[in-house]
N, C-alpha and C. Protein backbone atom coordinates (compact mmCIF):
# COMPACT_ATOMS: atom_id res chain seq x y z
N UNK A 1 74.77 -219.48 39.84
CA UNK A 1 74.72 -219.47 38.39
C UNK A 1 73.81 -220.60 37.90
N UNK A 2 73.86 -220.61 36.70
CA UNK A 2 72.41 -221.13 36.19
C UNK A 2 73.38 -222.28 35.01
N UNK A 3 72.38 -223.25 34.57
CA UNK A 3 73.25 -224.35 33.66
C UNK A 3 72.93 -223.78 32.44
N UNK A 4 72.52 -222.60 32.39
CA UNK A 4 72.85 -221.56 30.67
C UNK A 4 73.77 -220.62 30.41
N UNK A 5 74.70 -220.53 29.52
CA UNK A 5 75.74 -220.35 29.59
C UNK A 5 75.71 -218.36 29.03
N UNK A 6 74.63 -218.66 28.27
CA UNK A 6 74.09 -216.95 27.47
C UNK A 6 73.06 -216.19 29.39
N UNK A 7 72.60 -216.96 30.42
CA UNK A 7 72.02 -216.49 31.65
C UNK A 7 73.09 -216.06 32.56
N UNK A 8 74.43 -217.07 32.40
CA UNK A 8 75.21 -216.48 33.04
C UNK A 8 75.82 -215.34 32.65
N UNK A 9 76.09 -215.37 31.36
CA UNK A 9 76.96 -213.95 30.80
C UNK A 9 75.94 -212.95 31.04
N UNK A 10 74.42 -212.76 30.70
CA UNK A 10 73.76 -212.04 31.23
C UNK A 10 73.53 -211.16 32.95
N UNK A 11 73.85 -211.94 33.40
CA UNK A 11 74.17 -212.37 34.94
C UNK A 11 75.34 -211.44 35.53
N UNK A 12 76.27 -211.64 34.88
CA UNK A 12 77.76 -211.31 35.05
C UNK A 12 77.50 -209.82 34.54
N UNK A 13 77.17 -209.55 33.11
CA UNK A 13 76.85 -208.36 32.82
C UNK A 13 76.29 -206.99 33.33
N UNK A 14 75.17 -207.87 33.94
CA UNK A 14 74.35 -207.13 34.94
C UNK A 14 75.01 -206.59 36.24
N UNK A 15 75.69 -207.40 36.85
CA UNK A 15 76.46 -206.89 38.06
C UNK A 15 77.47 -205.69 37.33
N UNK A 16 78.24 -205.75 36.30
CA UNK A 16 78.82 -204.61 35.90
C UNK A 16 78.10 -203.67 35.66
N UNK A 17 77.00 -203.95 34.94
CA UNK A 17 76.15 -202.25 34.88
C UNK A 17 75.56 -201.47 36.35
N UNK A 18 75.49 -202.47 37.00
CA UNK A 18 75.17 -201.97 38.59
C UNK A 18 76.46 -201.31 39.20
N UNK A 19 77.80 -201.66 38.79
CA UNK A 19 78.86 -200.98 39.46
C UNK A 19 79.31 -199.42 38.62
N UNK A 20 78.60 -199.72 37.17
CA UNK A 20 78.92 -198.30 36.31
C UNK A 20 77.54 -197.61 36.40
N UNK A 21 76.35 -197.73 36.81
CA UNK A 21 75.32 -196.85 37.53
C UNK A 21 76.20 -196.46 38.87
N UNK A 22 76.51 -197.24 39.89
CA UNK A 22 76.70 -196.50 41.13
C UNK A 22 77.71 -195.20 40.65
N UNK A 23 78.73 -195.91 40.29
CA UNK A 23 79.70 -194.46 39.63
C UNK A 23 79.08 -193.69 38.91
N UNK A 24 78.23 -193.49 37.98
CA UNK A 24 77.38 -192.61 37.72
C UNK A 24 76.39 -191.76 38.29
N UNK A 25 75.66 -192.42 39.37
CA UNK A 25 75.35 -191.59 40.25
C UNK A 25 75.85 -190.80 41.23
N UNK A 26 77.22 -191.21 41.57
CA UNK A 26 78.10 -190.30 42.11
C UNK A 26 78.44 -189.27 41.56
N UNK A 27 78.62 -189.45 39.97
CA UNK A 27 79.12 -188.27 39.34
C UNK A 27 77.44 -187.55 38.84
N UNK A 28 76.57 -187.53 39.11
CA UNK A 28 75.28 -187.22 39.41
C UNK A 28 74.32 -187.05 37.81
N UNK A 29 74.80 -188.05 37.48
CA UNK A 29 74.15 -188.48 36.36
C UNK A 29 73.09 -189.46 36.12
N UNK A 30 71.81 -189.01 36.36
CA UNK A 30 70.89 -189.88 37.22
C UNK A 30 69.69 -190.80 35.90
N UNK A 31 69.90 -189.98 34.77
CA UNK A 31 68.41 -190.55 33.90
C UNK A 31 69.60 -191.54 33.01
N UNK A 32 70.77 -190.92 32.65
CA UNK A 32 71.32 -191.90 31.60
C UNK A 32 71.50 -193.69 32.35
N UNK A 33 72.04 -193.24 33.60
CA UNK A 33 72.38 -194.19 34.33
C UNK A 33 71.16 -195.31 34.79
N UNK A 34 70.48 -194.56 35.10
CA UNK A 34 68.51 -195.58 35.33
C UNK A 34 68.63 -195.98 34.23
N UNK A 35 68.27 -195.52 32.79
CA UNK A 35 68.49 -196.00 31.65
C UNK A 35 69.39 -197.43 31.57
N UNK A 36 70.34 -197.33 31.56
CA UNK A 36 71.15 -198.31 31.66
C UNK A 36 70.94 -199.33 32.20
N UNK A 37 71.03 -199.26 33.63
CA UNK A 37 70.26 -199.92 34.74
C UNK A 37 69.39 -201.08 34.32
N UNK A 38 68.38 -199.97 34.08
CA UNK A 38 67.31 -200.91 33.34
C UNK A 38 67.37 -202.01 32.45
N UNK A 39 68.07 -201.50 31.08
CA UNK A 39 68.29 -202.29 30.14
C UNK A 39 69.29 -203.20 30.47
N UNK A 40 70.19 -202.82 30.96
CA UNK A 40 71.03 -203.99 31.18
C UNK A 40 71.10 -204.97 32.18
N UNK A 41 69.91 -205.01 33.39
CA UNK A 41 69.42 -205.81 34.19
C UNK A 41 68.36 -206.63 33.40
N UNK A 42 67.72 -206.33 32.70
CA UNK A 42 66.78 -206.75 31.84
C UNK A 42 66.98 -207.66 30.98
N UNK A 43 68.14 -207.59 30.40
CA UNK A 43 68.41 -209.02 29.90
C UNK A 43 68.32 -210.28 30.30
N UNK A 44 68.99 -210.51 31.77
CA UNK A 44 69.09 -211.55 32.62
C UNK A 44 67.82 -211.83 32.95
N UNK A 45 66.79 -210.75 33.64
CA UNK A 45 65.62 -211.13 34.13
C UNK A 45 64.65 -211.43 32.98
N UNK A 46 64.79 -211.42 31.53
CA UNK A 46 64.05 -211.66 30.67
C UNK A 46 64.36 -213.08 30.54
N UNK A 47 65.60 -213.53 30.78
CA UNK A 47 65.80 -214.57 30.41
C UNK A 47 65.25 -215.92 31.53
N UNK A 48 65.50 -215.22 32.71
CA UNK A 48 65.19 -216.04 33.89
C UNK A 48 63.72 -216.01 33.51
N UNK A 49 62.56 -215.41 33.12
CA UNK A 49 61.51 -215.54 33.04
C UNK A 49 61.61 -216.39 31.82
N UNK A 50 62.21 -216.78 30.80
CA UNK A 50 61.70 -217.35 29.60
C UNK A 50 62.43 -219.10 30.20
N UNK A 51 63.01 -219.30 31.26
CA UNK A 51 62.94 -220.57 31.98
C UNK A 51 61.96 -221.12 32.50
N UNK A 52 60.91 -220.04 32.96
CA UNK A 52 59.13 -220.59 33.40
C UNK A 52 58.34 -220.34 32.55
N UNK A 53 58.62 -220.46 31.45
CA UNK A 53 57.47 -220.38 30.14
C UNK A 53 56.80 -221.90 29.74
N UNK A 54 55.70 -221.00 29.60
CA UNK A 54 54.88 -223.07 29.11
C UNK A 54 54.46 -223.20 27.86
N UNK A 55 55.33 -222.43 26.95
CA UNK A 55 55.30 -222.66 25.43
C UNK A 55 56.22 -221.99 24.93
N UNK A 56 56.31 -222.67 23.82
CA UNK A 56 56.91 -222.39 23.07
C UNK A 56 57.22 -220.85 22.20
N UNK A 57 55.80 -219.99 22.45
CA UNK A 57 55.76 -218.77 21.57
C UNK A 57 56.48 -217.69 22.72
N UNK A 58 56.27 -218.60 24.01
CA UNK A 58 55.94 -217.30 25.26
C UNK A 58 57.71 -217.22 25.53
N UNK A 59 58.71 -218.67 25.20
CA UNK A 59 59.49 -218.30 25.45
C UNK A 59 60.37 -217.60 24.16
N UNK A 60 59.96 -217.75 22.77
CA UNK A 60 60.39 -216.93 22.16
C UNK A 60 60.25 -215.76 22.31
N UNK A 61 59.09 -214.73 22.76
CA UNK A 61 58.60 -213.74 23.43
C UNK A 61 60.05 -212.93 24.38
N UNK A 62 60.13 -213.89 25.08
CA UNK A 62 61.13 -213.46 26.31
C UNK A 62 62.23 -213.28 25.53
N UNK A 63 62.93 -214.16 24.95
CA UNK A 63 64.56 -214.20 24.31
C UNK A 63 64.30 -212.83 23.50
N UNK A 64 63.38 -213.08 22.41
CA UNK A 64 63.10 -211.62 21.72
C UNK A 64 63.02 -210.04 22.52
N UNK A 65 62.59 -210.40 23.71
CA UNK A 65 62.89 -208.86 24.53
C UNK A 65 64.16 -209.20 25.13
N UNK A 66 64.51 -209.89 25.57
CA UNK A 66 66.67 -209.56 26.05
C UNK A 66 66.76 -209.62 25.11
N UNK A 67 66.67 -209.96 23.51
CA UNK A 67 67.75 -209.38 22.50
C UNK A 67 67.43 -207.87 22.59
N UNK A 68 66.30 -207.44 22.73
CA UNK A 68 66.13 -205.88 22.22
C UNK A 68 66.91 -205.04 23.01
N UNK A 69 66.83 -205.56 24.68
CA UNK A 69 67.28 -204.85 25.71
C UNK A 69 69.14 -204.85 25.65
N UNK A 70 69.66 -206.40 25.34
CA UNK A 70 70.82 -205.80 24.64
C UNK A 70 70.87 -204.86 23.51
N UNK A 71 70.57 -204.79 22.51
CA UNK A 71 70.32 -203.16 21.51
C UNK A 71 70.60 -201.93 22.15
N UNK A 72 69.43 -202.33 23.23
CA UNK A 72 69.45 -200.81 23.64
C UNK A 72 70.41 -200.68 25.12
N UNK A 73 71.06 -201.81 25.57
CA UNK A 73 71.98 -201.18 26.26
C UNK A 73 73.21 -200.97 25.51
N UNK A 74 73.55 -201.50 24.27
CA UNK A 74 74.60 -201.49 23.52
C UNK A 74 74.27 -199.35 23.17
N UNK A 75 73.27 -199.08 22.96
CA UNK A 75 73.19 -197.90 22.66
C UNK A 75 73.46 -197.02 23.79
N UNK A 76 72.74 -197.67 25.38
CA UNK A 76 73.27 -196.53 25.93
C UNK A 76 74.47 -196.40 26.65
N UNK A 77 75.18 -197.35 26.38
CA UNK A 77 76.83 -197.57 26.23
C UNK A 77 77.31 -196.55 25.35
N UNK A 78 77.02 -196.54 24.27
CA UNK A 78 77.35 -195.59 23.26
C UNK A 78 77.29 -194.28 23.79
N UNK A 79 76.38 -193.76 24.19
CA UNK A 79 75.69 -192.67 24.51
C UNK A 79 76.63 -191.83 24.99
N UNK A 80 76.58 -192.94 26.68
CA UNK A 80 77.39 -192.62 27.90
C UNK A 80 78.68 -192.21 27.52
N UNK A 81 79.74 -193.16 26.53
CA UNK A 81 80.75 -192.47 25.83
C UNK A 81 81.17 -191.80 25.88
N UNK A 82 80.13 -191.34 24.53
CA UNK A 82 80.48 -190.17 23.66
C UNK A 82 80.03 -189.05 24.09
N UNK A 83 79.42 -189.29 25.83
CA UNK A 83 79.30 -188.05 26.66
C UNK A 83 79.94 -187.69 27.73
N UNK A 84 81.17 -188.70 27.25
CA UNK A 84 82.42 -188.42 28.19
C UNK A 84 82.00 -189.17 29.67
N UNK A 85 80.82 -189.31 29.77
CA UNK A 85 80.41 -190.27 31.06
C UNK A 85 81.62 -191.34 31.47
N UNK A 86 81.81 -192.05 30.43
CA UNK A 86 82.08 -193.67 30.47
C UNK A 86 83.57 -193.89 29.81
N UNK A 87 84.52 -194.33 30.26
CA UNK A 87 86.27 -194.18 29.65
C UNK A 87 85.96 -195.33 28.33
N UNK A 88 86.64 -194.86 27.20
CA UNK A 88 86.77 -195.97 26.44
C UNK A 88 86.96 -197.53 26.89
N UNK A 89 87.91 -197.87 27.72
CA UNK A 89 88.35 -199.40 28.24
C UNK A 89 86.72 -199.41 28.82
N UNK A 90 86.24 -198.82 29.53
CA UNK A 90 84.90 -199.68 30.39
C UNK A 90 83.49 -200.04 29.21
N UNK A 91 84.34 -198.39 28.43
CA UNK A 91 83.00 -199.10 27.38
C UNK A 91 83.07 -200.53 26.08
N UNK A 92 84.79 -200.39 25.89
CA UNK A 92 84.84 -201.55 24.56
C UNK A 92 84.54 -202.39 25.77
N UNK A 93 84.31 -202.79 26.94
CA UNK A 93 84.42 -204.35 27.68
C UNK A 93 82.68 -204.20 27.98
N UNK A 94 82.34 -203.26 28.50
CA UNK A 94 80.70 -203.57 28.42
C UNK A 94 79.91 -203.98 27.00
N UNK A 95 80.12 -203.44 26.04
CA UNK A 95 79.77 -203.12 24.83
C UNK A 95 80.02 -204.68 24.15
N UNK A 96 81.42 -205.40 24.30
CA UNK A 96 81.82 -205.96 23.49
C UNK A 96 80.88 -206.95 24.28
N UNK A 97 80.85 -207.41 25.97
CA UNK A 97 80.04 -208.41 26.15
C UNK A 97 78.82 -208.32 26.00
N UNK A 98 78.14 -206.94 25.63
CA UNK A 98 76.82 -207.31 25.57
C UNK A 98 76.50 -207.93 23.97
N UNK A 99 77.18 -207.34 23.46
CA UNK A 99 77.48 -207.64 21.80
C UNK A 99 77.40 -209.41 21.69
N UNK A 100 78.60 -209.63 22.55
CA UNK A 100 78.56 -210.70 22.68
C UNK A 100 76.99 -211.83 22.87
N UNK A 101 76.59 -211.55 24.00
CA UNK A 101 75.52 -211.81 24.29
C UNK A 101 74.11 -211.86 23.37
N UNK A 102 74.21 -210.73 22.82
CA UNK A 102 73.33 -210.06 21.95
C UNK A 102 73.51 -211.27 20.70
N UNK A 103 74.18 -211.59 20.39
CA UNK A 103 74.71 -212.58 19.46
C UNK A 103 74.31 -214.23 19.74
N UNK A 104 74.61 -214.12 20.77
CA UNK A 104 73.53 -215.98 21.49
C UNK A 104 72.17 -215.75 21.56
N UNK A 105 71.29 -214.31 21.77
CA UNK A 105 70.50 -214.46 21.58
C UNK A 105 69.72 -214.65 20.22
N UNK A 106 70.40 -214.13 19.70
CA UNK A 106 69.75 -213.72 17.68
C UNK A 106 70.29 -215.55 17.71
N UNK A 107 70.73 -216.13 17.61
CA UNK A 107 71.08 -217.41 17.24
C UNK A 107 70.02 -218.59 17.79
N UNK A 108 69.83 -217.97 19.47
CA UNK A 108 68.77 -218.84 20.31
C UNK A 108 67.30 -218.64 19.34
N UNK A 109 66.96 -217.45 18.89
CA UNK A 109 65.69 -217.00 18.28
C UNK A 109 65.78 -217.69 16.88
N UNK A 110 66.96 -217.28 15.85
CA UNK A 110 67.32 -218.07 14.93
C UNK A 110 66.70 -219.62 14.84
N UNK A 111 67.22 -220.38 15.75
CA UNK A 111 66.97 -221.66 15.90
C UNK A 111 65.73 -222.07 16.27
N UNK A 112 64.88 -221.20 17.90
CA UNK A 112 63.99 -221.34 17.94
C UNK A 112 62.56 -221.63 16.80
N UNK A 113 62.57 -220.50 15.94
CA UNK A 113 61.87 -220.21 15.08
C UNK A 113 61.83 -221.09 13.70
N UNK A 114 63.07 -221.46 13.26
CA UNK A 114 63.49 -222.44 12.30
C UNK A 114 62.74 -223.72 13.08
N UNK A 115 62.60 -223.94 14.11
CA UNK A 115 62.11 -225.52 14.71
C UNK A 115 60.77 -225.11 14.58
N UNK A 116 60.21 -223.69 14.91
CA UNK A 116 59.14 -223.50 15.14
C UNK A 116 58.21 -224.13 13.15
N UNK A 117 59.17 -223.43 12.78
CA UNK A 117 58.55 -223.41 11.24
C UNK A 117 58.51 -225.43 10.78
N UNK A 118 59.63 -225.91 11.03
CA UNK A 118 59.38 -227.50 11.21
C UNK A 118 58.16 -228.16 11.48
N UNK A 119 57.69 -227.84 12.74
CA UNK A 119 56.77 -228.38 13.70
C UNK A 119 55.29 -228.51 12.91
């Protein structure tokens, strides 16, 4: 784990969407689940990249794409749902932490940008 506390929840997140793809591909649901996959690995690795940034714009850049990629895994949480894919309990606990998450980032950007406008 990492000494950021929004990388780890990212982190943690990610390993759950990897255990609700595998069950999805068992039940042979293959594009929603890549979907997912994607976005919700993507957070973490957006973030681990905005730790080797050598400015200031490049790491707003990064935080600004894991917020989006939470969005859109919050959506295809939704999706999965309401397509009977995904049991209510797995989805309020994915959903609520990415929400969660999704929320340190808009605050990290928040702040970023407010310093940016200072400077």
């Amino acid at each position: 784990m990492s000494n950021s506390k929004v990388f780890d929840k990212a982190y943690l997140l990610a390993l759950e969407i990897i255990k609700v793809y595998k069950v999805l591909v068992e039940r042979n649901e293959f594009i929603m689940s890549k979907q997912l996959l994607r976005c919700g690995t993507s957070i973490g690795a957006n973030l681990a990249e905005a730790n080797g940034v050598i400015s200031n714009a490049d790491f707003s850049a990064k935080v600004s794409i894991a917020y989006k990629e939470g969005l859109e895994t919050k959506n295809g949480l939704s999706l999965l749902k309401d397509s009977n894919y995904i049991g209510e309990h797995d989805y309020k606990k994915l959903h609520n932490d990415t929400d969660e998450i999704s929320k340190m980032l808009f605050a990290i950007l928040k702040t970023t940008r407010i310093n940016k406008k200072k400077t």
